[in-house]
N, C-alpha and C. Protein backbone atom coordinates (compact mmCIF):
# COMPACT_ATOMS: atom_id res chain seq x y z
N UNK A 1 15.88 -15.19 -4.61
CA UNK A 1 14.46 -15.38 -4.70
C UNK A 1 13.99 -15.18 -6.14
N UNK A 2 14.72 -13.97 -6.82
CA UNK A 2 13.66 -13.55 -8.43
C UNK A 2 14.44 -14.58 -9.32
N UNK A 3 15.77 -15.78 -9.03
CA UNK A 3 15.86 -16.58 -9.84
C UNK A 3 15.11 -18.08 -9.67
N UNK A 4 15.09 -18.29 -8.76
CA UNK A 4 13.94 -19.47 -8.20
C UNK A 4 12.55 -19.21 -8.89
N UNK A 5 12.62 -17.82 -8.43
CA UNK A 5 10.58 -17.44 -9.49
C UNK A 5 10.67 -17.68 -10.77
N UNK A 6 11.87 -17.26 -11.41
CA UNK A 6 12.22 -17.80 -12.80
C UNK A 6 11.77 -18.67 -13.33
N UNK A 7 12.58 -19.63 -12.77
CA UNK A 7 12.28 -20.88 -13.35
C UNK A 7 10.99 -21.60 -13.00
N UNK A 8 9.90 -20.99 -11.34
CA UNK A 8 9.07 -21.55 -11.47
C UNK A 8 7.85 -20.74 -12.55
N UNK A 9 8.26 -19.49 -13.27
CA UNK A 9 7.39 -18.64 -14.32
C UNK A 9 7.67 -19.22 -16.03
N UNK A 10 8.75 -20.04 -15.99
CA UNK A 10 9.23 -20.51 -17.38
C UNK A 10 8.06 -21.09 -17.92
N UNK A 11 8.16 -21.45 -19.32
CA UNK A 11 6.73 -22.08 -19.43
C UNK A 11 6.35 -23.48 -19.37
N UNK A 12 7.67 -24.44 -19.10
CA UNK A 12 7.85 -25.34 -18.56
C UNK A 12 8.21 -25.41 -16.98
N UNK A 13 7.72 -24.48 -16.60
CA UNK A 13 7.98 -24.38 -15.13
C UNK A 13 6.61 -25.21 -13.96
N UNK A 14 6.68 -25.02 -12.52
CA UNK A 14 5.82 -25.42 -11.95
C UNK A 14 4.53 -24.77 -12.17
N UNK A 15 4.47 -23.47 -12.34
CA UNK A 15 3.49 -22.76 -12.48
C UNK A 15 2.47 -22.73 -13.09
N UNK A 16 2.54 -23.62 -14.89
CA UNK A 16 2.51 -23.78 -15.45
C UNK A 16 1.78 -25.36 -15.38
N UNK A 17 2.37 -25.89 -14.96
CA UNK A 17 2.41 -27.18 -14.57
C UNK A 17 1.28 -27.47 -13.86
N UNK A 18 1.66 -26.93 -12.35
CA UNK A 18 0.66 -26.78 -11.66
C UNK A 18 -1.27 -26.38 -12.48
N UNK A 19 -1.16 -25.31 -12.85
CA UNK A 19 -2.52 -24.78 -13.97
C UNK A 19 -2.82 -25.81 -14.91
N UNK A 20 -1.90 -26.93 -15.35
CA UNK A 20 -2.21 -27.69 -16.57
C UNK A 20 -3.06 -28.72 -16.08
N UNK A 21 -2.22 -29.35 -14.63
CA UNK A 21 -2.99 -30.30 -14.05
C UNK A 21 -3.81 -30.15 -13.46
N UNK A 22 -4.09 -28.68 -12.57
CA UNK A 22 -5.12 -28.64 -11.89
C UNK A 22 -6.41 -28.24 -12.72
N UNK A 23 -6.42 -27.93 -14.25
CA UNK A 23 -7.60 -27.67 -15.23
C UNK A 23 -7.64 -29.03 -15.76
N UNK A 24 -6.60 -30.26 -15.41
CA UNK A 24 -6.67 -31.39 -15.86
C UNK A 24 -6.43 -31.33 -17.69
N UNK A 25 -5.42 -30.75 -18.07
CA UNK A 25 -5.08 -30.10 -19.40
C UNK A 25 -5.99 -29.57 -20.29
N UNK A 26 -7.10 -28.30 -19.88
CA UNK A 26 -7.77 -27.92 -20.85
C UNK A 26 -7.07 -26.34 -20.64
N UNK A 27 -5.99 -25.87 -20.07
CA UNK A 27 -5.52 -24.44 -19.85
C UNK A 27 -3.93 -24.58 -20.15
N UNK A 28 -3.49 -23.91 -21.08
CA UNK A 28 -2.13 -24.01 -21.18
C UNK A 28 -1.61 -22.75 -20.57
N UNK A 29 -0.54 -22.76 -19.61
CA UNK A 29 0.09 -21.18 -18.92
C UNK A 29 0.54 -20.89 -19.90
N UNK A 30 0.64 -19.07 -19.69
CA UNK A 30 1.42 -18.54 -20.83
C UNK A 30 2.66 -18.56 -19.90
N UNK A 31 3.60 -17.32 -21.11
CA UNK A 31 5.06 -17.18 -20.55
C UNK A 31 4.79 -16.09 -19.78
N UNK A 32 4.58 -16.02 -18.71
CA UNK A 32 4.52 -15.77 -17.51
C UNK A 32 5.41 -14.30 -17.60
N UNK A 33 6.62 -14.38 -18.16
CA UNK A 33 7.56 -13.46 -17.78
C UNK A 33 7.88 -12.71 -19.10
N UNK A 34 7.47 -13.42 -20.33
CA UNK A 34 7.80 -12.90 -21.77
C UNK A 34 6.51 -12.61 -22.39
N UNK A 35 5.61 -12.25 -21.73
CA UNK A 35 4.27 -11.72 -22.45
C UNK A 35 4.30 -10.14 -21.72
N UNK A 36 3.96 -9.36 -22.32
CA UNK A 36 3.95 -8.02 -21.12
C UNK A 36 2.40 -7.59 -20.84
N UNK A 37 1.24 -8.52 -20.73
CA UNK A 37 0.05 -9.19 -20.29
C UNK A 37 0.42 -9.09 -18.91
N UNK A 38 1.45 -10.32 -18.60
CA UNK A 38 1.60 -10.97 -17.42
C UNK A 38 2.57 -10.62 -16.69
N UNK A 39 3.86 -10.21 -17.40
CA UNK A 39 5.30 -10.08 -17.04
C UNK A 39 5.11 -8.86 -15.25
N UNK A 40 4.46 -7.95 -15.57
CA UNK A 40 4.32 -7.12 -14.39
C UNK A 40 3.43 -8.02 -13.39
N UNK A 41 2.32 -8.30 -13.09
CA UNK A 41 1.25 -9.12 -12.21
C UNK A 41 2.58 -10.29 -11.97
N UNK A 42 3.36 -10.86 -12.16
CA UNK A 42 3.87 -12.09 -12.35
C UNK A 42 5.13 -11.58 -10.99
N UNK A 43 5.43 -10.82 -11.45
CA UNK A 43 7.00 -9.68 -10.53
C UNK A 43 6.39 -9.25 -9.06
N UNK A 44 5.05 -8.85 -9.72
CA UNK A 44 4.20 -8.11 -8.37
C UNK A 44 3.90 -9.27 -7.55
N UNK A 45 3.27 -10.13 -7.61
CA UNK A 45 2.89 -11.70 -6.74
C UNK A 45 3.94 -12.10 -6.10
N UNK A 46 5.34 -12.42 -6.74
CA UNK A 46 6.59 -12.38 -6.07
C UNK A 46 6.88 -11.77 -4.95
N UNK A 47 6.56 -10.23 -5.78
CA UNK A 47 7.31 -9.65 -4.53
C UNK A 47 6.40 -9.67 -3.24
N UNK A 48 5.18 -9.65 -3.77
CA UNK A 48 3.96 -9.64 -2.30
C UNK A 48 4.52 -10.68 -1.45
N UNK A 49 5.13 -11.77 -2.00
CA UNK A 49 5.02 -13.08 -1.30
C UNK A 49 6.28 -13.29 -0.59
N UNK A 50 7.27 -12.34 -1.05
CA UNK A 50 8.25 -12.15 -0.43
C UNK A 50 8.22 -10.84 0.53
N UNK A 51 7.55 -10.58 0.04
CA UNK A 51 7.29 -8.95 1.68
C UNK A 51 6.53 -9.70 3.27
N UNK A 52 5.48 -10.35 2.49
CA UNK A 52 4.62 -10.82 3.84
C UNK A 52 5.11 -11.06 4.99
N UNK A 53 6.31 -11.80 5.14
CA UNK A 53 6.90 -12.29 6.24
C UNK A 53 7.07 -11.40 6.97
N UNK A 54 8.21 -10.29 6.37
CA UNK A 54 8.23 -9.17 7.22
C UNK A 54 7.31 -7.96 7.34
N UNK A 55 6.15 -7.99 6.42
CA UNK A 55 5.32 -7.16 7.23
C UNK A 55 3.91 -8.16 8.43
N UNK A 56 4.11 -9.42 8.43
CA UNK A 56 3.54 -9.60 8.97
C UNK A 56 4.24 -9.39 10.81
N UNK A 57 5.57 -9.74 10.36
CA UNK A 57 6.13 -9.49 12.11
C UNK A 57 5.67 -7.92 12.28
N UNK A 58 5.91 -6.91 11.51
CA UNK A 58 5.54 -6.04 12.17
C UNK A 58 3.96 -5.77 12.57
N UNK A 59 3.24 -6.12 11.75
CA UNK A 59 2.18 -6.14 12.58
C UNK A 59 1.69 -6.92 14.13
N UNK A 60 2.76 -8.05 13.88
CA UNK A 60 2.51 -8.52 15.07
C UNK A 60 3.23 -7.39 16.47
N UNK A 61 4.63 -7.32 16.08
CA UNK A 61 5.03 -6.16 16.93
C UNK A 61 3.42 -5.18 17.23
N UNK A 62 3.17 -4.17 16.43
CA UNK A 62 2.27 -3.43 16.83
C UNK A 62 0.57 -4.00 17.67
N UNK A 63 0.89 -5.36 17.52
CA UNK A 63 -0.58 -5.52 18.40
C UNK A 63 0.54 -6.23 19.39
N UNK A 64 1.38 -5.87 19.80
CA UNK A 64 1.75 -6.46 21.03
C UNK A 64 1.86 -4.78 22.01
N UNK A 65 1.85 -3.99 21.48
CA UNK A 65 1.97 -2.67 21.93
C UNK A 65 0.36 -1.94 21.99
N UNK A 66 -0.43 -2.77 21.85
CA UNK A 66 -1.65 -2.58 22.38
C UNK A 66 -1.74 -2.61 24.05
N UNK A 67 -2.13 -2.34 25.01
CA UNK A 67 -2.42 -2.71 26.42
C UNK A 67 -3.48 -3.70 26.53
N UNK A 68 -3.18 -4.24 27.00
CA UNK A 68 -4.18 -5.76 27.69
C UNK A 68 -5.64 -5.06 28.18
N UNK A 69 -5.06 -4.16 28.99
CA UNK A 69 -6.06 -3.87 29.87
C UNK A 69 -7.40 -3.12 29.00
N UNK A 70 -6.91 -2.44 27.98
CA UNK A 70 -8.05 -1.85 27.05
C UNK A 70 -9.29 -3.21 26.74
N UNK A 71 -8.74 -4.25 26.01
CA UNK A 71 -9.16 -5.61 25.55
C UNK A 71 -10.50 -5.99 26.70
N UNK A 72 -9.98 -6.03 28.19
CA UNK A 72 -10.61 -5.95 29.33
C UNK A 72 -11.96 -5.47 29.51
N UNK A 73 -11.25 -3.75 29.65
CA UNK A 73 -12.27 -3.23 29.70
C UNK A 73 -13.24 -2.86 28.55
N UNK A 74 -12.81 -3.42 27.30
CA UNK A 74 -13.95 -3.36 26.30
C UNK A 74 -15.16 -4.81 26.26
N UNK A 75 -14.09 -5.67 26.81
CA UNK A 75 -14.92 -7.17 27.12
C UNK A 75 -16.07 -6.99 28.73
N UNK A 76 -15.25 -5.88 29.18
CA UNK A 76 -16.33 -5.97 30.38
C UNK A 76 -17.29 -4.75 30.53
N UNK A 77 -16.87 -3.77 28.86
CA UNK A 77 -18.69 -3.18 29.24
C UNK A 77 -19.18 -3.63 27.97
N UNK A 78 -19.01 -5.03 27.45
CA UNK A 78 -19.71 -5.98 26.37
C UNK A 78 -19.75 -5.73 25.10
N UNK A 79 -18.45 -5.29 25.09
CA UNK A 79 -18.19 -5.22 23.56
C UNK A 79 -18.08 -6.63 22.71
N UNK A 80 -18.77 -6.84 21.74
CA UNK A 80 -18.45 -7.83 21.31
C UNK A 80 -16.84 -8.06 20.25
N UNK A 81 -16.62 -9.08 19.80
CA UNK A 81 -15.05 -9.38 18.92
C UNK A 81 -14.89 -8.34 18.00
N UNK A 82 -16.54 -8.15 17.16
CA UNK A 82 -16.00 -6.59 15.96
C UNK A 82 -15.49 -5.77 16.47
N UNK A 83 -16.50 -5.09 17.82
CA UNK A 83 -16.44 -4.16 18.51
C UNK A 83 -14.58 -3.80 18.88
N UNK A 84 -14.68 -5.09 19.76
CA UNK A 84 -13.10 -4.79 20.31
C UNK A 84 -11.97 -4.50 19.32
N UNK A 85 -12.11 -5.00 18.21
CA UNK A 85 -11.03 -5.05 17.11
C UNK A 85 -11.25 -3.31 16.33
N UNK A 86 -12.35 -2.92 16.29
CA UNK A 86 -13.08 -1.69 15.70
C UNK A 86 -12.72 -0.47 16.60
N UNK A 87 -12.97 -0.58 18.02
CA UNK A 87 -12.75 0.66 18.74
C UNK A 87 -11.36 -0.07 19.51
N UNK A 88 -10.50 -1.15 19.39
CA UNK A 88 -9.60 -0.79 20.35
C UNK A 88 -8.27 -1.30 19.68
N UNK A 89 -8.43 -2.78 18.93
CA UNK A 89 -6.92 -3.08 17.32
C UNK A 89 -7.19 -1.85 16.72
N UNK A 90 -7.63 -1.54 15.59
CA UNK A 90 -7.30 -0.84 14.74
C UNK A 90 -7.11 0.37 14.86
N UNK A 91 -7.40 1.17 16.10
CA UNK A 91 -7.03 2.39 16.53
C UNK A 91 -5.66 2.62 17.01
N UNK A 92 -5.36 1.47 17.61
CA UNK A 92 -4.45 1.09 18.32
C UNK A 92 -3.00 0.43 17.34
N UNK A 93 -3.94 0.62 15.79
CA UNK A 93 -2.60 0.16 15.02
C UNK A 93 -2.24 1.57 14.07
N UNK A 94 -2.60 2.28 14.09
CA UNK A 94 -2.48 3.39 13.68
C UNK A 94 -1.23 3.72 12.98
N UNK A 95 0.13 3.60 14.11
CA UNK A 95 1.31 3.87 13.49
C UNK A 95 1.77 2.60 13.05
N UNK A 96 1.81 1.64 12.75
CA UNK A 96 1.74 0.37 12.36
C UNK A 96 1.08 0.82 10.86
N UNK A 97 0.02 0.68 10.85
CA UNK A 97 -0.34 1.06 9.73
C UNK A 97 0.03 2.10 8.86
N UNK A 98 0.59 3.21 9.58
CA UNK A 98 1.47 4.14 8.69
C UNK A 98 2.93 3.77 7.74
N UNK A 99 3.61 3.08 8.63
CA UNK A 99 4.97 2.77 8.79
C UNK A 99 4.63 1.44 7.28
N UNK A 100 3.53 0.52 7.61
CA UNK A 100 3.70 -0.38 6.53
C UNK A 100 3.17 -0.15 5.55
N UNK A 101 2.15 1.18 5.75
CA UNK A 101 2.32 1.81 4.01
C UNK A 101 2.97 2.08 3.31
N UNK A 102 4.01 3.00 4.30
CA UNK A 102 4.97 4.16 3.39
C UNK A 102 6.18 3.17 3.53
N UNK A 103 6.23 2.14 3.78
CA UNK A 103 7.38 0.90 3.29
C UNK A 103 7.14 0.14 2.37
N UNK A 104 5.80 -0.23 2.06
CA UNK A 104 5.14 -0.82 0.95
C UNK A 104 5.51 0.21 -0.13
N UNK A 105 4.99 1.61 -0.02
CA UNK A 105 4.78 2.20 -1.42
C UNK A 105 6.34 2.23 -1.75
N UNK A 106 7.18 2.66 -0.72
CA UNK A 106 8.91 3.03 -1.15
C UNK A 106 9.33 1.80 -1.86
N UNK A 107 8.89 0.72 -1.60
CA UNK A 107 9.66 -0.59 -1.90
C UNK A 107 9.05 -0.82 -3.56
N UNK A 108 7.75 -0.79 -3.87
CA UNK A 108 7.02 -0.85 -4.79
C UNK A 108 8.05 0.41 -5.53
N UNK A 109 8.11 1.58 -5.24
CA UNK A 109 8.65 2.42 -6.14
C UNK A 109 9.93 1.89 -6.59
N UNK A 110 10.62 1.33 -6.00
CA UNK A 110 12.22 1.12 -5.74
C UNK A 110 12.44 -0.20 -6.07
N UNK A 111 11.63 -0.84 -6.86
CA UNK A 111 11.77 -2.47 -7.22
C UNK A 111 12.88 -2.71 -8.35
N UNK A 112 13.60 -2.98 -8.00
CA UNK A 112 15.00 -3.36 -9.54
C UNK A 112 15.49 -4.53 -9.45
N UNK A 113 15.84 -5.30 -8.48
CA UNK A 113 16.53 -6.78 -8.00
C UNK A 113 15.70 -7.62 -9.18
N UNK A 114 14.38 -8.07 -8.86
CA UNK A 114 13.78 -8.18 -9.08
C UNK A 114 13.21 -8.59 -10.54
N UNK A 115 13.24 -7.03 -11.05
CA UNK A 115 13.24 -6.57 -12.33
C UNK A 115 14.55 -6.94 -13.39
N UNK A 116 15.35 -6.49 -12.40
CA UNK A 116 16.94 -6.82 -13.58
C UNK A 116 17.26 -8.62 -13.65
N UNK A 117 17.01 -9.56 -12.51
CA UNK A 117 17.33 -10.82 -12.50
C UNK A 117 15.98 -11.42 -13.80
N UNK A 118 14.93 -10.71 -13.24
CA UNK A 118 13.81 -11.87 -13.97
C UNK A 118 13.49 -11.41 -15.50
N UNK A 119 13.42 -9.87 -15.81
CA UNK A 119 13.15 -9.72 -16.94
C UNK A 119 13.91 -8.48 -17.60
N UNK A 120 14.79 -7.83 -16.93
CA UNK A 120 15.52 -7.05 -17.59
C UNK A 120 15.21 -5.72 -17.96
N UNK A 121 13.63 -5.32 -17.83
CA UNK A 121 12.81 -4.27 -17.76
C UNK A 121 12.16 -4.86 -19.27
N UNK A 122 12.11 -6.09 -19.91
CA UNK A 122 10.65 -6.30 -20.83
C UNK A 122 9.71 -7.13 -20.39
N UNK A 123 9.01 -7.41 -21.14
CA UNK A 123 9.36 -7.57 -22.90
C UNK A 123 8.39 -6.26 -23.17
N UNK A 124 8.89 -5.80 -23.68
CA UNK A 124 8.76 -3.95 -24.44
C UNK A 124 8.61 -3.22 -23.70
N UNK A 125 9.63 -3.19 -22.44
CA UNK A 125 9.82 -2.39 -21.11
C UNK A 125 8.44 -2.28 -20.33
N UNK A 126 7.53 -3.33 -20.36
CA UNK A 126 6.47 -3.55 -19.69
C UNK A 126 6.81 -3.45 -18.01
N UNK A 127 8.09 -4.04 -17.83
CA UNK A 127 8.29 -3.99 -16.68
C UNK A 127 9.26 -2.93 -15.88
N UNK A 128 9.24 -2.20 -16.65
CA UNK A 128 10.77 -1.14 -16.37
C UNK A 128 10.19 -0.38 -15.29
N UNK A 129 11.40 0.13 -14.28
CA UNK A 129 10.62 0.92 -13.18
C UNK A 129 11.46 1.87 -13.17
N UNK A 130 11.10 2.89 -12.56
CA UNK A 130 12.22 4.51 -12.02
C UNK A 130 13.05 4.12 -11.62
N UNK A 131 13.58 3.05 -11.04
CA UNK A 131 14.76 3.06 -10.20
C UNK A 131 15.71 1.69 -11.44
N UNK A 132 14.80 1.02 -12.01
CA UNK A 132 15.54 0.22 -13.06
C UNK A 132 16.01 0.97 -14.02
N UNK A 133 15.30 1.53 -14.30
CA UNK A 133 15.53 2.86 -15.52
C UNK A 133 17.11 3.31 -15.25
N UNK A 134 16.77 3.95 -13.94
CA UNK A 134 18.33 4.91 -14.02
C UNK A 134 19.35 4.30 -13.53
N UNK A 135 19.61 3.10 -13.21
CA UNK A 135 20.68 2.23 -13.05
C UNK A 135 20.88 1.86 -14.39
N UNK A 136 19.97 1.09 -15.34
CA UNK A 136 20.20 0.69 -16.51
C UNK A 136 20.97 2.01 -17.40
N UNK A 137 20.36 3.31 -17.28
CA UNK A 137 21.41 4.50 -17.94
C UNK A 137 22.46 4.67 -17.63
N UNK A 138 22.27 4.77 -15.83
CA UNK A 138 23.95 4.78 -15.47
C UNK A 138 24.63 4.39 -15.54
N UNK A 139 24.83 3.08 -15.40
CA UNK A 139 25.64 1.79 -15.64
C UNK A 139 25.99 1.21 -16.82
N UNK A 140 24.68 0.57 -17.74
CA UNK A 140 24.41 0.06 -18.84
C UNK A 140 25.06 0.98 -20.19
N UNK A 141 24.51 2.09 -19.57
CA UNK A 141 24.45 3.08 -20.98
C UNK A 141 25.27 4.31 -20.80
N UNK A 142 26.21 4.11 -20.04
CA UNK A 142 26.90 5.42 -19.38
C UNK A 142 26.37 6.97 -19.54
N UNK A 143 25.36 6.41 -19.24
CA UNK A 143 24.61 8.17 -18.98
C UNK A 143 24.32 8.78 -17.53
N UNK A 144 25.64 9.30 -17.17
CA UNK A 144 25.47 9.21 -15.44
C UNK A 144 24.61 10.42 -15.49
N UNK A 145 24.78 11.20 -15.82
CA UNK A 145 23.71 12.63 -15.66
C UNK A 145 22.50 12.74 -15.95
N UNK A 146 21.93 11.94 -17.20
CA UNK A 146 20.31 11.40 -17.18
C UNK A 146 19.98 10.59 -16.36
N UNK A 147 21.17 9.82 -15.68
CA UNK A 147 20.51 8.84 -14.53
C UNK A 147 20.14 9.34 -13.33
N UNK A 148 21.21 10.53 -12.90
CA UNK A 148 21.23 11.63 -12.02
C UNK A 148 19.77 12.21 -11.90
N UNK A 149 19.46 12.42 -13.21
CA UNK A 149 18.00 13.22 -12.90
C UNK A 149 16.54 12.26 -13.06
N UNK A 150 17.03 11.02 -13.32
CA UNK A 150 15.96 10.55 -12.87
C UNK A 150 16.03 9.91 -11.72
N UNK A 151 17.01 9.92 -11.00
CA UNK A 151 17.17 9.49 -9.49
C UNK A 151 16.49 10.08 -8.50
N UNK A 152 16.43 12.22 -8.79
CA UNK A 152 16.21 13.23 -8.36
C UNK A 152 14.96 13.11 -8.79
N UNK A 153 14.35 12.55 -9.65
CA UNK A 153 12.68 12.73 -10.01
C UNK A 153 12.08 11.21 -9.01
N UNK A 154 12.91 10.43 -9.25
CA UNK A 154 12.29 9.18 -8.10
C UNK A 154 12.51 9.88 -6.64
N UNK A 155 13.68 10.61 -6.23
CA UNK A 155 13.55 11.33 -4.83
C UNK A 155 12.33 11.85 -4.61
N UNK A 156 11.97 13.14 -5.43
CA UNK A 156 11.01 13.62 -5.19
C UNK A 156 9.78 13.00 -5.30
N UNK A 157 9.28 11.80 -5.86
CA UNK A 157 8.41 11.05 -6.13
C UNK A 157 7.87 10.37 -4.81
N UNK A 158 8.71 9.82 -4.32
CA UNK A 158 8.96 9.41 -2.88
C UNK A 158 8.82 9.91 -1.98
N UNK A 159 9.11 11.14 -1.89
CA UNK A 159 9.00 12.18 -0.97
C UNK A 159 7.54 12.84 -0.61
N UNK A 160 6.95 12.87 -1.53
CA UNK A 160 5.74 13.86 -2.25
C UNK A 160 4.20 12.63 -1.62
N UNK A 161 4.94 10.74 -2.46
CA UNK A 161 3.89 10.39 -1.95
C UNK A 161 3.79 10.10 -0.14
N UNK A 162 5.14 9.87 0.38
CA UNK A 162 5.16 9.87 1.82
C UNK A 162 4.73 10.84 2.27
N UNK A 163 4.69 12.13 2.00
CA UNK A 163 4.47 13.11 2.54
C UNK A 163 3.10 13.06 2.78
N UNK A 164 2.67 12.58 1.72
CA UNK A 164 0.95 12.83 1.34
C UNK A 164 0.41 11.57 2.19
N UNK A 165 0.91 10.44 2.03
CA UNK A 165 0.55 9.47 2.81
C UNK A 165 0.55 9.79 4.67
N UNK A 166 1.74 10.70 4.62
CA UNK A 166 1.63 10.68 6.35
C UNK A 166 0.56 11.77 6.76
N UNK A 167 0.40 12.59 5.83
CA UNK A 167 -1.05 13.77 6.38
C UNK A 167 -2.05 13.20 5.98
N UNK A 168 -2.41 12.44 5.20
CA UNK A 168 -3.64 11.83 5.47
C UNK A 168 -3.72 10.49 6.89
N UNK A 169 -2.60 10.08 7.18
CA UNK A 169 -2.75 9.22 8.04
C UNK A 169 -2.32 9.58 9.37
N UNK A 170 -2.67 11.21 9.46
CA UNK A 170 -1.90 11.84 10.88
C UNK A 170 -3.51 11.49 12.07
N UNK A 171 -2.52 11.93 13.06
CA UNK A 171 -3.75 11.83 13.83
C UNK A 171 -4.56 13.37 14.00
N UNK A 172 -5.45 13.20 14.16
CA UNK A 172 -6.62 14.39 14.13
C UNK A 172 -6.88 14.97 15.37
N UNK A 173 -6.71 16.11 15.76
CA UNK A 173 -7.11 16.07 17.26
C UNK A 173 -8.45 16.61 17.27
């Protein structure tokens, strides 16, 4: 997928292309991937567009684990469409909504595929992430023990915001 985006972010690419013709040539794209303007927003759109699929099944999973019968009885003491979606979907998506946060934020933290195919962590490490970082030391730069501890600082990073994410999104009694 992040070499296909490549070539459609080149500056002869579709992307590009696309913006030239659709301003009818008064907008030239930049380099998409070699400006560090754009290079991050450019990685991020990708990856959104490659997550959707699968967070959209799971949402569908979780409104299938709604009960029918709630829907019912909110239609038959006249709730209207907000209503039903307000007091009986979104309550009802609760752990759904937990689960595709704290998979969103882990994945967002943990982005390197991505990063290492399309730009390598530039242009002037605009795009470098915690988890690109310490592969690039470990590997790249044989620094297994600085990579070690920034592995242990992305653990805890992870940890700290899930944690925080699931008590604010607990249920309340």
């Amino acid at each position: 997928m992040s070499l296909l985006w490549t070539f459609l972010y080149r500056e002869d690419g579709l992307v590009n292309h696309l913006l030239s013709t659709l301003t009818l040539g008064h907008v030239e794209g930049p380099d998409w991937l070699g400006d560090p303007a754009t290079a991050m927003p450019a990685i991020i759109l990708m990856s959104v567009w490659q997550g959707v699929g699968f967070h959209m099944v799971i949402w569908l999973a979780g409104l299938q684990t709604i009960p029918a019968e709630l829907y019912e009885a909110a239609e038959l003491d006249g709730a209207s469409a907000w209503h039903r979606f307000r007091h009986v979907t979104w309550p009802g998506l609760r752990a759904t909504r937990t689960f595709v946060l704290v998979t969103i934020t882990i994945a967002a933290f943990s982005l390197f595929t991505q990063i290492r195919v399309m730009t390598q962590g530039g242009p002037l490490d605009s795009t470098t992430t915690v988890v690109y970082q310490a592969v690039h030391t470990g590997y790249d730069q044989q620094q297994t023990a600085y990579a070690a501890a920034i592995s242990l600082i992305f653990f805890v990073l992870v940890l700290t915001v899930s944690l925080v994410q699931r008590f604010l999104t607990r249920e309340k009694d």
